[in-house]
Protein backbone atom coordinates (compact mmCIF):
# COMPACT_ATOMS: atom_id res chain seq x y z
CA UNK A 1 5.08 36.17 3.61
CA UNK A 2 4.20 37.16 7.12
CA UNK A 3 0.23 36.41 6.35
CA UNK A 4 1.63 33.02 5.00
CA UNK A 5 3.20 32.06 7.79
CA UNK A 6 -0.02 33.63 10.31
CA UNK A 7 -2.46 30.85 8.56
CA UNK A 8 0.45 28.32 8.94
CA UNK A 9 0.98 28.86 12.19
CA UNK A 10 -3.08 28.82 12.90
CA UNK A 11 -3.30 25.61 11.40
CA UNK A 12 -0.29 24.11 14.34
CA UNK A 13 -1.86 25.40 17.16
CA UNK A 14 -5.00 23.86 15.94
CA UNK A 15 -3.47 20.13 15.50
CA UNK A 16 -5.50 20.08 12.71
CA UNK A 17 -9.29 19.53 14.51
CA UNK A 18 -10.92 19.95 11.26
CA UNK A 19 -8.94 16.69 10.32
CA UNK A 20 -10.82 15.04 7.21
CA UNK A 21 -11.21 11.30 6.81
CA UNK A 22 -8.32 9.75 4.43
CA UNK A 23 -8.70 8.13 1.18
CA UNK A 24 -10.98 5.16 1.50
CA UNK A 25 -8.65 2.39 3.57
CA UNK A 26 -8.02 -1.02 1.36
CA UNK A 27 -7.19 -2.32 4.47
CA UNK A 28 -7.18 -2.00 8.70
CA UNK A 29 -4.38 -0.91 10.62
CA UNK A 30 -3.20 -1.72 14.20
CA UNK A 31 -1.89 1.34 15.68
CA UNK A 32 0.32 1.71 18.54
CA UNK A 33 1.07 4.87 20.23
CA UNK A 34 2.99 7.14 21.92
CA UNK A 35 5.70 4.75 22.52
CA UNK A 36 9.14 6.68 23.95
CA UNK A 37 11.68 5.71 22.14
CA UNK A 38 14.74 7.75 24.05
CA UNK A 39 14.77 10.51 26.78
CA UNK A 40 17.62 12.90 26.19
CA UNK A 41 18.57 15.39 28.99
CA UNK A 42 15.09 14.08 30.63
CA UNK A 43 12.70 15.03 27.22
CA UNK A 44 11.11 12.15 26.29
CA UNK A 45 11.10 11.52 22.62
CA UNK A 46 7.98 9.56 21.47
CA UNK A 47 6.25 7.86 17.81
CA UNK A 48 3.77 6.06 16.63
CA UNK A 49 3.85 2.89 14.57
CA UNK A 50 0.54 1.77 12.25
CA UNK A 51 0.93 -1.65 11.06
CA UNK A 52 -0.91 -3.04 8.17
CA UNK A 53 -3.32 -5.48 9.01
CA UNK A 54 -2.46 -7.67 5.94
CA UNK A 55 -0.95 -11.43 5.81
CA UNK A 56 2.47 -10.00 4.25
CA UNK A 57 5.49 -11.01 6.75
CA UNK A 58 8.66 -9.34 8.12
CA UNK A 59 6.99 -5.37 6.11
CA UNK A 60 9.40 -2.70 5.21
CA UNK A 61 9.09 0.47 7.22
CA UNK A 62 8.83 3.92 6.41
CA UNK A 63 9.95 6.32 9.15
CA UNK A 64 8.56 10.07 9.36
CA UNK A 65 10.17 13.09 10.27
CA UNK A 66 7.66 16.29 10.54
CA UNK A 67 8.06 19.62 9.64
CA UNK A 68 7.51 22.88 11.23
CA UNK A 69 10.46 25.12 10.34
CA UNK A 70 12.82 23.04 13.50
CA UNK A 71 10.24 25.25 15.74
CA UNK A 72 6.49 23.85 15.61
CA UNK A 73 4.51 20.53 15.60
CA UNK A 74 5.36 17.19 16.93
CA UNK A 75 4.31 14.06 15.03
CA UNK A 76 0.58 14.26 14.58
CA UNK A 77 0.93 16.68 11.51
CA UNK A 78 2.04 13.35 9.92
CA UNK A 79 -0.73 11.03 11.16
CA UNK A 80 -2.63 11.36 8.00
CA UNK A 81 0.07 10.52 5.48
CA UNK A 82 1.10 7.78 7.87
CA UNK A 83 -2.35 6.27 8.43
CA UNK A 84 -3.37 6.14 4.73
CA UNK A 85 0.13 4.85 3.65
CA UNK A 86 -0.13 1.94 6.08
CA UNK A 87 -3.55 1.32 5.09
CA UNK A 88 -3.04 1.34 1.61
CA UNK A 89 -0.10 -0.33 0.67
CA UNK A 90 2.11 -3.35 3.12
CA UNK A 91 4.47 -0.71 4.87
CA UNK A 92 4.41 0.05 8.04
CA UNK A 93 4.87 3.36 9.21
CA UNK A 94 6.52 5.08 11.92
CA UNK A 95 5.99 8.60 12.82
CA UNK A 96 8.53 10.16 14.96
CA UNK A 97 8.95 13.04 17.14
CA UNK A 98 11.88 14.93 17.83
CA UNK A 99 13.41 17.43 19.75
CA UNK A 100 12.66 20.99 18.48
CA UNK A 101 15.04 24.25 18.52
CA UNK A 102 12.56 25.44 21.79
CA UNK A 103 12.92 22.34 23.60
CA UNK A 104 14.74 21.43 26.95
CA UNK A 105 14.63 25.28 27.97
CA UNK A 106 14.96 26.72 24.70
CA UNK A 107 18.63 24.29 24.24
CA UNK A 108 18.01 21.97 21.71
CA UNK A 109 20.76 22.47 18.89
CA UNK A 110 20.40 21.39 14.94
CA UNK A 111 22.93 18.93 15.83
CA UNK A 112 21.09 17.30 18.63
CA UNK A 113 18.17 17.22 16.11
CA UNK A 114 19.82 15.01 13.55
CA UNK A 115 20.87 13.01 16.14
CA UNK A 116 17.30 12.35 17.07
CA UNK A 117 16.77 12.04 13.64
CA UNK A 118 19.25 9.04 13.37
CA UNK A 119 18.47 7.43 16.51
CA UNK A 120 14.90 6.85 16.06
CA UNK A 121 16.15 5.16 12.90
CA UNK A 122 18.63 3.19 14.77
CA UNK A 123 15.94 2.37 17.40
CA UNK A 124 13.85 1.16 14.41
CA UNK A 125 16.02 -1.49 13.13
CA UNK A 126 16.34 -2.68 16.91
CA UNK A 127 12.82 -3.33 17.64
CA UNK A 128 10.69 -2.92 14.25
CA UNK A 129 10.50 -6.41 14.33
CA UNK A 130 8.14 -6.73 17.34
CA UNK A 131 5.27 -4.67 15.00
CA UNK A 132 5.90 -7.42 12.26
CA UNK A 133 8.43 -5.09 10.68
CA UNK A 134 11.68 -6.04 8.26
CA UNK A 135 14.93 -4.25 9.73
CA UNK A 136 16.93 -4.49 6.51
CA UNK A 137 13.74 -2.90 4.36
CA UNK A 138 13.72 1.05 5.66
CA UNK A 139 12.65 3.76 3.79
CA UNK A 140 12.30 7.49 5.46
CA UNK A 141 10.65 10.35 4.36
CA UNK A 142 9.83 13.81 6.21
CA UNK A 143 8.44 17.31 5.22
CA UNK A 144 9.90 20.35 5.45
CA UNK A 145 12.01 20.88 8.13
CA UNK A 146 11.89 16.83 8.84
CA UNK A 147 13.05 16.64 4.84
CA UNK A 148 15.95 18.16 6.25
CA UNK A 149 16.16 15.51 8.72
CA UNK A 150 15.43 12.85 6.63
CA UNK A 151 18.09 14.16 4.17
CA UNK A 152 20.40 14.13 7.05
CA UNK A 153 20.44 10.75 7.70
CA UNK A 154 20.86 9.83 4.13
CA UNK A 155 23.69 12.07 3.42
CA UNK A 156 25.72 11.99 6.91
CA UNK A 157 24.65 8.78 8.58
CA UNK A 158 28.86 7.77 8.45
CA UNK A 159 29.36 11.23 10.04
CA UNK A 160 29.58 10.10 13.40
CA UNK A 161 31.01 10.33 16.13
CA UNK A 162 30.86 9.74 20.22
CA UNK A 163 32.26 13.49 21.03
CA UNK A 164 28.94 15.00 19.15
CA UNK A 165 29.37 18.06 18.29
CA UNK A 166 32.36 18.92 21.25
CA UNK A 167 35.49 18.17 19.07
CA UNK A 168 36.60 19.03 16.01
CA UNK A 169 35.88 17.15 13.43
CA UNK A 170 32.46 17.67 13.86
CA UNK A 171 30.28 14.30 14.33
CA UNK A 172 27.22 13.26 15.47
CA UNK A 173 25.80 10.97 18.56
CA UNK A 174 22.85 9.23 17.88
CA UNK A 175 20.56 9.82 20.61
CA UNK A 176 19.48 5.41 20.50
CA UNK A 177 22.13 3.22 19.61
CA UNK A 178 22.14 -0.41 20.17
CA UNK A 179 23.08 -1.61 23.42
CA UNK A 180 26.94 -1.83 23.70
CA UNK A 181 27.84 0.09 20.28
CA UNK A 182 29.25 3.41 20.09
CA UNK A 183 29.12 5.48 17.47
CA UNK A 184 32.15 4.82 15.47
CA UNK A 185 30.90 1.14 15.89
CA UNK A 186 27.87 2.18 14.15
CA UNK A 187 29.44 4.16 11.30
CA UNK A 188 31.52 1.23 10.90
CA UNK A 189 29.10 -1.26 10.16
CA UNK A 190 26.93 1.65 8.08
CA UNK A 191 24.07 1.23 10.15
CA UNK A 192 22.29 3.64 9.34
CA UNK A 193 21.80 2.24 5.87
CA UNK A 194 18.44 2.94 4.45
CA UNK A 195 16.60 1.68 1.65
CA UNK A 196 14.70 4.36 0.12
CA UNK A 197 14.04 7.99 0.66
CA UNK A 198 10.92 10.35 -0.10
CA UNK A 199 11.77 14.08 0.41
CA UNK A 200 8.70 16.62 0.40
CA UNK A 201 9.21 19.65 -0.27
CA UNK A 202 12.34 19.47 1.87
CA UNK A 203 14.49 22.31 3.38
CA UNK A 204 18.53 21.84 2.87
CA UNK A 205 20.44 24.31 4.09
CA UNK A 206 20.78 25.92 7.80
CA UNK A 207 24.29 27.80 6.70
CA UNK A 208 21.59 29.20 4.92
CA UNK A 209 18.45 29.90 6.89
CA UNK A 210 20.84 32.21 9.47
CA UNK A 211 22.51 33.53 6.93
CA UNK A 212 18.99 35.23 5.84
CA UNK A 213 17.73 35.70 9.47
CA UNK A 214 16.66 32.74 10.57
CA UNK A 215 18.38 33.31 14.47
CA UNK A 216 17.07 36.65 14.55
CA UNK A 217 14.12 38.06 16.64
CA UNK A 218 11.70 38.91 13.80
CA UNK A 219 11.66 35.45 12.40
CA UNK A 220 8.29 34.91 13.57
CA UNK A 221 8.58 31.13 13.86
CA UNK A 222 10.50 32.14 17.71
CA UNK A 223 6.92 34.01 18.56
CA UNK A 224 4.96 31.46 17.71
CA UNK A 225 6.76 28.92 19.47
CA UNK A 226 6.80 30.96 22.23
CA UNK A 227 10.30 30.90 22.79
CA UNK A 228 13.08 33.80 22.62
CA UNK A 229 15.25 34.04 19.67
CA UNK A 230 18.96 32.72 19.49
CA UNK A 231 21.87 31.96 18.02
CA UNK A 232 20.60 27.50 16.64
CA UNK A 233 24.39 26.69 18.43
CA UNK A 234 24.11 28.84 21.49
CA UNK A 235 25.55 32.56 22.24
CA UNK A 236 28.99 31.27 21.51
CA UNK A 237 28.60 30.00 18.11
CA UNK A 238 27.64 32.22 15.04
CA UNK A 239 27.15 31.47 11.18
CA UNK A 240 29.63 35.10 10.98
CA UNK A 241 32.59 33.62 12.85
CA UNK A 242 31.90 29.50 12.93
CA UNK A 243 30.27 28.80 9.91
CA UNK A 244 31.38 25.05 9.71
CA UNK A 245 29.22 24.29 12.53
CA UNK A 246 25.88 25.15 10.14
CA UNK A 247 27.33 23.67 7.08
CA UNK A 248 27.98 20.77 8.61
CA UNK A 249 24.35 20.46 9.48
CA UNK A 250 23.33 21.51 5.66
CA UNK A 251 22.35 18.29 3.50
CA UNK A 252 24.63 18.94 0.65
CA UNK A 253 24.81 15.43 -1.95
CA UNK A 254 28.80 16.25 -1.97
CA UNK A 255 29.25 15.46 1.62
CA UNK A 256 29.48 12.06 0.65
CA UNK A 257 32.24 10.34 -1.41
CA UNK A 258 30.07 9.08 -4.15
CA UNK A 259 33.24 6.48 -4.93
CA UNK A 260 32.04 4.05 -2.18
CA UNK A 261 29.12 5.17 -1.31
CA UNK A 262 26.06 4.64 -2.88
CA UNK A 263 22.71 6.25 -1.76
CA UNK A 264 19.49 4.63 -1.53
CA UNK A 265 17.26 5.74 -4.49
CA UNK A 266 15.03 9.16 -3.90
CA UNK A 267 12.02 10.43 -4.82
CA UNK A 268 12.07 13.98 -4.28
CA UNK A 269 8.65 16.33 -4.35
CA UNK A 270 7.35 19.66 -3.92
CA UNK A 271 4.32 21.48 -5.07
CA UNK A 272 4.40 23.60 -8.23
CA UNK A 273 3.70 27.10 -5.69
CA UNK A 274 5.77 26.20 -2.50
CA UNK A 275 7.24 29.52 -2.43
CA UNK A 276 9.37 28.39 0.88
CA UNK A 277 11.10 25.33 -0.67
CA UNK A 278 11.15 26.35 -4.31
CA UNK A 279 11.03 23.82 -7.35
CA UNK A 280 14.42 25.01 -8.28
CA UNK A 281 15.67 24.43 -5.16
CA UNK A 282 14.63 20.71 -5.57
CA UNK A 283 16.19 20.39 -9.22
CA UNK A 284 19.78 22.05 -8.07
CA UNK A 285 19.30 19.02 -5.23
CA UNK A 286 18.45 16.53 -8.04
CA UNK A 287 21.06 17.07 -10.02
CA UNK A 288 23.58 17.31 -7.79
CA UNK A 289 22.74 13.31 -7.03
CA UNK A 290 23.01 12.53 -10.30
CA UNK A 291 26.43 14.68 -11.03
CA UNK A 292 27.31 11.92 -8.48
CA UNK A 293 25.42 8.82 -10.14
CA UNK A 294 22.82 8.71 -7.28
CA UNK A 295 19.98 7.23 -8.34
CA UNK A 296 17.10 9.86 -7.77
CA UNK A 297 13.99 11.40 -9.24
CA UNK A 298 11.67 14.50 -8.65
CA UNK A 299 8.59 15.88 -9.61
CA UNK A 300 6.46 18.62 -9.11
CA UNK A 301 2.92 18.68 -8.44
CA UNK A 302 0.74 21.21 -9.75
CA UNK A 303 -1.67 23.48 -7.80
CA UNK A 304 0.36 22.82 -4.57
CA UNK A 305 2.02 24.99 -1.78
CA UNK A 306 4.05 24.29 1.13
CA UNK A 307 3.29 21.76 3.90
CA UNK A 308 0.02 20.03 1.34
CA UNK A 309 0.91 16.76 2.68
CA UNK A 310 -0.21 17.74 6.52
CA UNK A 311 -3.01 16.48 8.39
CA UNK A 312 -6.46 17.50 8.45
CA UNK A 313 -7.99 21.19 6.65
CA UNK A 314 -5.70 23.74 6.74
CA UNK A 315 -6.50 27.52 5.19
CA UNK A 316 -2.35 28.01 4.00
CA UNK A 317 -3.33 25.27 1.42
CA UNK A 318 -7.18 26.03 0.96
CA UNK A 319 -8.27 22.55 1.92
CA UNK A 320 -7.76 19.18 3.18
CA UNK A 321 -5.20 15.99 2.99
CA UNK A 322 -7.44 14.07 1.97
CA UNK A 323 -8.17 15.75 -1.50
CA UNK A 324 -4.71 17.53 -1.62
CA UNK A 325 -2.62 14.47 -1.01
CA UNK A 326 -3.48 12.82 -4.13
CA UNK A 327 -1.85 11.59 -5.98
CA UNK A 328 1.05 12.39 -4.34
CA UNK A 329 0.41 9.29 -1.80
CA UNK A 330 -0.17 6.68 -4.47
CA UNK A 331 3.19 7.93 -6.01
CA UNK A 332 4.91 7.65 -2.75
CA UNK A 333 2.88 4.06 -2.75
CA UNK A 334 4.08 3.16 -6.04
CA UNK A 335 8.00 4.38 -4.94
CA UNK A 336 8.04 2.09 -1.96
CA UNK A 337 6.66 -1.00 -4.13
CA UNK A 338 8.97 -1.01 -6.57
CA UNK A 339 11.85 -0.37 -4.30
CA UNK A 340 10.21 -2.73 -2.15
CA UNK A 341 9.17 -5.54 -4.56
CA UNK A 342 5.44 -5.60 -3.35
């Protein structure tokens, strides 16, 4: 596992300079970059939008949350899937970054995270529609530790609250909301409604991940980050004594009341040899949507490890996106029309 995560972490530092051209582009795209979207406790929180150059009005959006095990990477481990989405289908994509676990002094909380998470959603809808963008046709997706994210926002976006994470029960702040709304206001009104969902090879549980070691010093993700290791809530907060605060923060399908509230239909993925997010990991997730009638599907590609959807040539997965994407794009593609009507 250790020499696993060595060529992973390789790859980060890298950014990926061996990046490989993407599948051949059926159209251009106008990007825009590095555009800060919030700037919580002074960090300022940035993404990138690529808008199909096509004669399509008002697109939907797909908004990206990276991975990198809540430690590593910012957004440009996603510019590859975003750039060859946006130039091969009429969605526009936005690829966000978000605080990590090392961030602001070594602060940042899995809370504050999904709060990020939510906000650059909420911060979509509010100004999508200067890039040509649809606000009522949003779709997420995100990798890893951003499939967390992503499955976040699906699963708790009526979770919230204007106390955060200070007051029992436990809520969350969006880091953007719309000028004059709160967060109740927001919850409300469900805006944080999506569309559609893509999950790759997605990571669920944090109740989990410290209850195997994940706070600890010889997690190696804290070395490579360069940060020390700590308890995700602070010294004060354990999984031992307060383990509410990481379930809360767990995407689990039966935090919602599946009566009245129905999700948007997923597509759910993971390579046939991810041995960090398992294939049976992704089935018990599966079914547990449709125990609740949520409309969802999954598959599982072969010859595929962990993290094959990030940018450029990479040794963990023995080559490059733009041979080990497919098909996996054109299925996301396909997902996004028919949800989409394109």
């Amino acid at each position: 596992m250790n020499t696993f995560y060595a060529a992973l972490f390789r790859a980060c530092l890298c950014l990926m300079v061996l990046a490989a051209p993407s599948a051949l582009a059926a159209h251009d795209i106008k990007q825009v970059e590095n555009i800060v979207w919030a700037s919580p406790a002074g960090f300022d929180l940035t993404l990138d939008i690529a808008v199909p150059q096509t004669d399509t009005p008002a697109k939907p959006v797909l908004i990206i949350f990276h991975g990198g095990g809540w430690l590593l990477n910012n957004q440009s481990i996603m510019t590859d899937l975003a750039n060859s989405i946006a130039s091969r289908s009429d969605v526009i994509t936005v690829n966000v970054n978000y605080r990590l676990l090392i961030d602001v002094n070594n602060t940042t909380t899995p809370s504050q995270m999904v709060e990020d998470a939510m906000g650059a959603v909420l911060w979509v809808k509010d100004n999508i529609h200067r890039y040509g963008g649809n606000p009522n046709k949003i779709a997420i997706t995100g990798d890893s530790a951003g499939g967390h994210l992503a499955t976040m926002v699906t699963l708790a976006g009526r979770q919230l609250s204007s106390s955060g994470f200070t007051e029992e029960p436990l809520g969350f702040n969006p880091t953007y909301r719309p000028k004059g709304m709160t967060a109740e206001q927001i919850a409300q009104q469900d805006g944080l409604k999506l569309q559609a969902v893509i999950l790759s090879y997605p990571a669920f549980s944090l109740y989990e991940a410290a209850r195997n070691g994940f706070e600890q010093a010889d997690n190696p993700f804290w070395q490579w980050a360069g940060g020390e290791a700590r308890g995700m809530f602070g010294k004060h907060i354990s999984v031992e004594n307060q383990p509410h605060y990481y379930k809360a923060v767990s995407a689990d399908p039966y935090m919602i009341n599946a009566k009245d509230y129905a999700l948007p239909p997923q597509f759910v993925l993971v390579g046939e040899q991810d041995n960090l997010t398992t294939p049976t990991s992704i089935r018990q997730y599966v079914e547990q949507l449709h125990a609740l009638d949520q409309p969802a599907q999954m598959k599982v590609y072969a010859d595929r490890g962990h993290g094959f959807l990030d940018s450029g040539c990479n040794d963990y997965n023995n080559g490059c996106f733009a041979e080990l994407s497919e098909p996996t794009v054109n299925d996301m593609i396909s997902f996004l029309n028919e949800v989409f009507d394109l």
